[in-house]
N, C-alpha and C. Protein backbone atom coordinates (compact mmCIF):
# COMPACT_ATOMS: atom_id res chain seq x y z
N UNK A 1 100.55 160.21 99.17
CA UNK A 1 101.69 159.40 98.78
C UNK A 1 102.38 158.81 100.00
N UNK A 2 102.47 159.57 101.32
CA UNK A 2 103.11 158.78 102.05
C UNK A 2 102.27 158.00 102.56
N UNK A 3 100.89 158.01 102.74
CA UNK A 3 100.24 157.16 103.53
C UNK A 3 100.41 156.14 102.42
N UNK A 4 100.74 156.06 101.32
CA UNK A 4 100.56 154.51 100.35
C UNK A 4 102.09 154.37 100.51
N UNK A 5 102.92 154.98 100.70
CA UNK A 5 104.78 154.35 101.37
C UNK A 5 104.48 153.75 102.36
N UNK A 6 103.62 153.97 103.70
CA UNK A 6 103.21 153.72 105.15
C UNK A 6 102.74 152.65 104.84
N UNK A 7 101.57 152.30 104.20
CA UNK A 7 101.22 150.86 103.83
C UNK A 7 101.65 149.96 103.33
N UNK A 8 102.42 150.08 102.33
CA UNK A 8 103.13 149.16 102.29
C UNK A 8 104.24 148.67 102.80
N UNK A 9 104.80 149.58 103.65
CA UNK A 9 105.58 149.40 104.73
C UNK A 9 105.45 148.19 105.95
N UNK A 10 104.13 148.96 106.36
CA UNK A 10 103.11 147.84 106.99
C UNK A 10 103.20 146.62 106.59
N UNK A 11 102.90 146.46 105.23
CA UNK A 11 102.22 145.33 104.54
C UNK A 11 103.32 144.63 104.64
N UNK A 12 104.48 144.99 104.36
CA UNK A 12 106.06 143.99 103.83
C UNK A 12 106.24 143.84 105.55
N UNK A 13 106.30 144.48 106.36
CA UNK A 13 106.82 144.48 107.87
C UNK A 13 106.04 142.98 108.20
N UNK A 14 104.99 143.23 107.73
CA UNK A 14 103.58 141.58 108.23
C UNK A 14 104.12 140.85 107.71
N UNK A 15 104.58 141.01 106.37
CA UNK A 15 104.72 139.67 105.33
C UNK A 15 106.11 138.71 105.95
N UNK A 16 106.80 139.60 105.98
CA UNK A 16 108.35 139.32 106.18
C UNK A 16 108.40 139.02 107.53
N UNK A 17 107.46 138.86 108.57
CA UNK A 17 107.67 138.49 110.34
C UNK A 17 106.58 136.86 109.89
N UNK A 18 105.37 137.36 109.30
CA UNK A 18 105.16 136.06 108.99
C UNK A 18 105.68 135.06 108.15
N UNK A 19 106.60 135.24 107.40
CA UNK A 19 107.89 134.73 106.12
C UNK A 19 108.50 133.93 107.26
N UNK A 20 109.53 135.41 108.35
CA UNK A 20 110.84 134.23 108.65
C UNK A 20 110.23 133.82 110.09
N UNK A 21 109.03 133.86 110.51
CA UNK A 21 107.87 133.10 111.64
C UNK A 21 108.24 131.60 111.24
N UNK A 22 107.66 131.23 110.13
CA UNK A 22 107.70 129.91 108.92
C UNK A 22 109.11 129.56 108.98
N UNK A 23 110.20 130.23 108.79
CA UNK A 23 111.17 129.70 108.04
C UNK A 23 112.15 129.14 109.37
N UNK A 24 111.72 129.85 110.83
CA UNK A 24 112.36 129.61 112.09
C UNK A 24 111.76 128.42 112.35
N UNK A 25 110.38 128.37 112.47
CA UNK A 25 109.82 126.84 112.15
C UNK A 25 110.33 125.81 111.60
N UNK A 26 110.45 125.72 110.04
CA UNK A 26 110.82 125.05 109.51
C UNK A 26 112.05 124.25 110.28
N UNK A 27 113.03 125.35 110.47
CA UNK A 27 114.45 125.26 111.35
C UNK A 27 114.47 124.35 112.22
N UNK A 28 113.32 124.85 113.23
CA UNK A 28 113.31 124.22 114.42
C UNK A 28 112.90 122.77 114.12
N UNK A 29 111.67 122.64 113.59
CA UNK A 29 111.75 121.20 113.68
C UNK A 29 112.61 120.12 113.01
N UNK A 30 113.16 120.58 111.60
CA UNK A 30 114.59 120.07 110.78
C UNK A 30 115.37 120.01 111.90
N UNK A 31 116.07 120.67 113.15
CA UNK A 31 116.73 120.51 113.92
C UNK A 31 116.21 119.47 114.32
N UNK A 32 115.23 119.57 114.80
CA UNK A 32 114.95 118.51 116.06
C UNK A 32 114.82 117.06 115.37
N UNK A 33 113.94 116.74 114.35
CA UNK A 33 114.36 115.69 113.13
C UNK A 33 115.91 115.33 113.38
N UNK A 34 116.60 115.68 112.75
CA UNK A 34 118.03 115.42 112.48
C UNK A 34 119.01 114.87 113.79
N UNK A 35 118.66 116.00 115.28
CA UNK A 35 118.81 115.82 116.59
C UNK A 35 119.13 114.52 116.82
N UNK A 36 117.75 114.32 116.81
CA UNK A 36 116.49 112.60 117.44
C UNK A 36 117.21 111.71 116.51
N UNK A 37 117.56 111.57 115.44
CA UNK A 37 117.89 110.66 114.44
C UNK A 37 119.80 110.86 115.10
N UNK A 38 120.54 111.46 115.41
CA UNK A 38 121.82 111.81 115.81
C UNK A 38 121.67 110.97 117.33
N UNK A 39 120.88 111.50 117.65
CA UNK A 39 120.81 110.74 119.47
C UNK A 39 120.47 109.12 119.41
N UNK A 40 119.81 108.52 118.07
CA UNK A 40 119.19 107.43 118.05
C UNK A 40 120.52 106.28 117.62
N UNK A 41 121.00 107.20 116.71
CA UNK A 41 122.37 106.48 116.22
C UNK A 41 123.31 106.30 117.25
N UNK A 42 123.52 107.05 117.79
CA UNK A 42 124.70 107.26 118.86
C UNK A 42 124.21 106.62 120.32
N UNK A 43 123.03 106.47 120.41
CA UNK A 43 122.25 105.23 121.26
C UNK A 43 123.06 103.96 121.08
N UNK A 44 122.30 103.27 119.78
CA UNK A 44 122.60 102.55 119.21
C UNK A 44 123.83 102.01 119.04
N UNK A 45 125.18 102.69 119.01
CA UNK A 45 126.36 102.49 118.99
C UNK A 45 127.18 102.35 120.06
N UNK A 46 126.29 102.96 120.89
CA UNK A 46 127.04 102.81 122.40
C UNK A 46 126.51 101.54 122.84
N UNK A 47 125.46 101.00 122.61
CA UNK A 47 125.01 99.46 122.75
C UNK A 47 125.88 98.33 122.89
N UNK A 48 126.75 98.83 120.90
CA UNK A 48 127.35 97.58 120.30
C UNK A 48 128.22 96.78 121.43
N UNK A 49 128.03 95.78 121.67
CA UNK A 49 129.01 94.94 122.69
C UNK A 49 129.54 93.71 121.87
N UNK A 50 129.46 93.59 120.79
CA UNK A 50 129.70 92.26 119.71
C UNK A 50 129.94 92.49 118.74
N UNK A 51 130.65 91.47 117.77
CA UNK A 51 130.37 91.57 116.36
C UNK A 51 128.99 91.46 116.08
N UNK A 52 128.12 90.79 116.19
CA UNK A 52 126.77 90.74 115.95
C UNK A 52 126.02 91.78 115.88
N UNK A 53 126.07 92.79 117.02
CA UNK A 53 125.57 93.93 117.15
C UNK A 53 125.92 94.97 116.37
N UNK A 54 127.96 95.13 115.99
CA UNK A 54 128.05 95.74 115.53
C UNK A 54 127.50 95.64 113.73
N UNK A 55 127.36 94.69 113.22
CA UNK A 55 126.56 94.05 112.10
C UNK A 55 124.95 94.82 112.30
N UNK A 56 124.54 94.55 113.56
CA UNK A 56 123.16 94.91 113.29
C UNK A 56 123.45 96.99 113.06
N UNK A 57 123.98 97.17 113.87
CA UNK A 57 123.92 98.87 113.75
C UNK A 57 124.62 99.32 112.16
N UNK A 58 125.04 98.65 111.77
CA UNK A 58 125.83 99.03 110.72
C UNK A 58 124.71 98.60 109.77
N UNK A 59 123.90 97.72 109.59
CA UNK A 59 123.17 97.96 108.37
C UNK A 59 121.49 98.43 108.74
N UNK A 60 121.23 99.07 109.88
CA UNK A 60 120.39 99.52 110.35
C UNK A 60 121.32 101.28 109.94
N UNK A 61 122.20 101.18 109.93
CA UNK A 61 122.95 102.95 109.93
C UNK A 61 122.79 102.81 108.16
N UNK A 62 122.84 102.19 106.94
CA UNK A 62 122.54 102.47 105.99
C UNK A 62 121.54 102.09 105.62
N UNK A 63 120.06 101.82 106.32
CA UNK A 63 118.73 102.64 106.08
C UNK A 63 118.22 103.64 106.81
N UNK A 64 119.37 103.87 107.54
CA UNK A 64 119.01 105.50 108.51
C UNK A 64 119.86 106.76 107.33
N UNK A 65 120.32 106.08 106.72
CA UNK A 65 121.51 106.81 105.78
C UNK A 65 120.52 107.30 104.64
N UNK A 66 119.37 105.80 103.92
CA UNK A 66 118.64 106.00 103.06
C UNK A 66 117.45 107.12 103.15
N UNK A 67 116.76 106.58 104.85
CA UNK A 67 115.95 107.94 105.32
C UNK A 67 116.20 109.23 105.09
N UNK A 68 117.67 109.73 105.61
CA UNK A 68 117.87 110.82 105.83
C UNK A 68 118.30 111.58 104.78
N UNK A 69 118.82 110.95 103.08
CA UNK A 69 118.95 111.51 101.82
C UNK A 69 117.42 111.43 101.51
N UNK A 70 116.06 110.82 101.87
CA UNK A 70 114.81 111.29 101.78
C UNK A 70 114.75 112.24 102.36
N UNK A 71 114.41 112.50 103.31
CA UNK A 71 114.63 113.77 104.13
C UNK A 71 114.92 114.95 103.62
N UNK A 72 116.65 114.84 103.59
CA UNK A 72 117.03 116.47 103.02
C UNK A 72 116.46 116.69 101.77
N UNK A 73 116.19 115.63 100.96
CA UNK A 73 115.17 116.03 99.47
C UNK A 73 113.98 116.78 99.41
N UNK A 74 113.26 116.45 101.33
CA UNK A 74 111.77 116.54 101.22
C UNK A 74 111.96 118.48 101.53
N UNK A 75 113.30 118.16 102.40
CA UNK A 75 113.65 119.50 103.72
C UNK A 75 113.85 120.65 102.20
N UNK A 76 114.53 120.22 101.34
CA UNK A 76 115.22 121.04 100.04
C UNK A 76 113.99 121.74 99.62
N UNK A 77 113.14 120.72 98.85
CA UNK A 77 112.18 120.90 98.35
C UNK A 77 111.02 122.37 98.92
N UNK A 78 110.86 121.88 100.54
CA UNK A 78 110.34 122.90 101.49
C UNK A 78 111.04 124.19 101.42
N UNK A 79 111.87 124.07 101.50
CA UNK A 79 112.34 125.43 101.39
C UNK A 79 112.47 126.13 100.04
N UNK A 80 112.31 125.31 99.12
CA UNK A 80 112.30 126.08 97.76
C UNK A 80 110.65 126.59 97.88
N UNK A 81 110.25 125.77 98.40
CA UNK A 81 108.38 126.59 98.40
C UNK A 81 108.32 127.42 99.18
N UNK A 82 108.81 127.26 100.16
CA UNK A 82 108.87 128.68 101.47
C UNK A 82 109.78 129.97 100.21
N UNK A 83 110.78 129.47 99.90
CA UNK A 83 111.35 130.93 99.20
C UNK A 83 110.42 131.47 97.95
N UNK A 84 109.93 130.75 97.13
CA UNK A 84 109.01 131.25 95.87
C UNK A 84 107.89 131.73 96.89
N UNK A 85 107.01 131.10 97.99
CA UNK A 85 105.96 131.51 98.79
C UNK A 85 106.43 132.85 98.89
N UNK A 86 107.86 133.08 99.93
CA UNK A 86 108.12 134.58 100.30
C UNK A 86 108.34 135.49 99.01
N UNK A 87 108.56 135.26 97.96
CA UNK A 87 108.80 136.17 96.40
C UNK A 87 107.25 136.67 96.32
N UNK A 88 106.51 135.34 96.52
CA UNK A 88 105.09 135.65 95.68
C UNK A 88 104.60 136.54 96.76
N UNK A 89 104.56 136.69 98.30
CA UNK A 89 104.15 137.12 99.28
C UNK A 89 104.36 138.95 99.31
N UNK A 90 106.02 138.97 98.71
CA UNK A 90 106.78 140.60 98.87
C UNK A 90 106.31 140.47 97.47
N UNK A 91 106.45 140.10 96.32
CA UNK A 91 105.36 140.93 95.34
C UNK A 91 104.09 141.71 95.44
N UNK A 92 103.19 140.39 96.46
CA UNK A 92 101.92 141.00 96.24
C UNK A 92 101.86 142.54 97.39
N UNK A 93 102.85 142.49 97.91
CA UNK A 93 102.69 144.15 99.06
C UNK A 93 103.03 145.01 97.85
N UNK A 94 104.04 144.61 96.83
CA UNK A 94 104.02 146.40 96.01
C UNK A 94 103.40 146.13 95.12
N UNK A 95 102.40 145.08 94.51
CA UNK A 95 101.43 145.12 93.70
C UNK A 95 100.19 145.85 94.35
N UNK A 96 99.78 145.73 95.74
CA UNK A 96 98.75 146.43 95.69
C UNK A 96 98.83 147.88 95.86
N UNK A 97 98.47 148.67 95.15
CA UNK A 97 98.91 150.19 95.00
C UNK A 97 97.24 150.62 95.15
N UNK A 98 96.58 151.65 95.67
CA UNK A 98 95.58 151.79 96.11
C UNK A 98 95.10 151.92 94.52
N UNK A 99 94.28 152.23 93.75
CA UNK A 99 94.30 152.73 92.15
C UNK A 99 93.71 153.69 92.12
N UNK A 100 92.36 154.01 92.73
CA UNK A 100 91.71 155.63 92.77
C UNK A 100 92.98 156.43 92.92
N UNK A 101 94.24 156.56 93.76
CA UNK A 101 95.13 157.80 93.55
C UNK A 101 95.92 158.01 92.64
N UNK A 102 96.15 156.48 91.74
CA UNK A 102 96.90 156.30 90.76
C UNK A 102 96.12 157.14 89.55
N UNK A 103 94.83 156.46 89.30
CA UNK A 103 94.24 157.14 88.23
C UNK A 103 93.58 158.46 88.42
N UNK A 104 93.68 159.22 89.85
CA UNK A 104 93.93 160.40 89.36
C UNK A 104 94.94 161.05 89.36
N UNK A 105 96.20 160.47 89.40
CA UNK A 105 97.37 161.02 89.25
C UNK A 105 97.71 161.03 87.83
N UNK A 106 96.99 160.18 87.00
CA UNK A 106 97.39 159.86 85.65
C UNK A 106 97.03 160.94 84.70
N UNK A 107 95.26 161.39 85.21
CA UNK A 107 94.88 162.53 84.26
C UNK A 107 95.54 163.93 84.52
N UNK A 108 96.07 164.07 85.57
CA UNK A 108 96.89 165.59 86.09
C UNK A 108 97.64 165.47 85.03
N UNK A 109 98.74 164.93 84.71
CA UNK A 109 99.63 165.25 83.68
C UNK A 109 99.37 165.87 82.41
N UNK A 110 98.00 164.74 81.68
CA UNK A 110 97.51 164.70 80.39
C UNK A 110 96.75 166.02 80.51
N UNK A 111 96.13 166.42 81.58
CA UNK A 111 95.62 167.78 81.52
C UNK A 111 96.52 168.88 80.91
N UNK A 112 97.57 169.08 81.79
CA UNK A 112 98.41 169.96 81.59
C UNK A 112 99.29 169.97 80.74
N UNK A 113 99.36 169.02 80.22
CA UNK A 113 99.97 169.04 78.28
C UNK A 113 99.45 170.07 77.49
């Protein structure tokens, strides 16, 4: 019995370093996305020297506006699969239960009835 506590111990310790491995990922590059798009704007604005310019950044900033509500949809979405991924991932560690110890743990009882 403890060596099947020990394993799955194991098993969730792997699952869950490779889980939030992924999910620091994810992070990092959503940071850096969002960053680059923050530094590009703020480029851009420090440019403006005109009305003209300021015209151009301003409707160049609401299809950077349109991008970036794509984006957090795509970023949302990702992370709803990363979280069902990590559910389905910590299920399958206490689904696997060795079964040879199970099923002879099952007839001990029924014996001794």
């Amino acid at each position: 019995m403890s060596n099947d506590l020990f394993d799955k111990a194991t098993r969730l310790n792997e699952t869950l370093f490779e889980q939030f491995n992924k999910a620091a990922e994810m992070q990092m590059n959503a940071f850096r996305r969002y960053a680059d798009v923050t530094m590009e704007q703020a480029k851009k604005v420090s440019e403006v020297r005109d009305l003209e310019g300021l015209k151009a950044v301003t409707g160049d900033q609401a299809e950077t506006l349109k991008s970036l509500s794509e984006q957090f949809t795509a970023d949302w979405k990702a992370w709803q699969d990363y979280l069902n991924e990590t559910r389905e991932q910590v299920q399958k560690v206490f689904e696997k239960a060795p079964e040879p110890k199970e099923e002879t743990a099952k007839p001990g009882p029924k014996a001794t009835k």
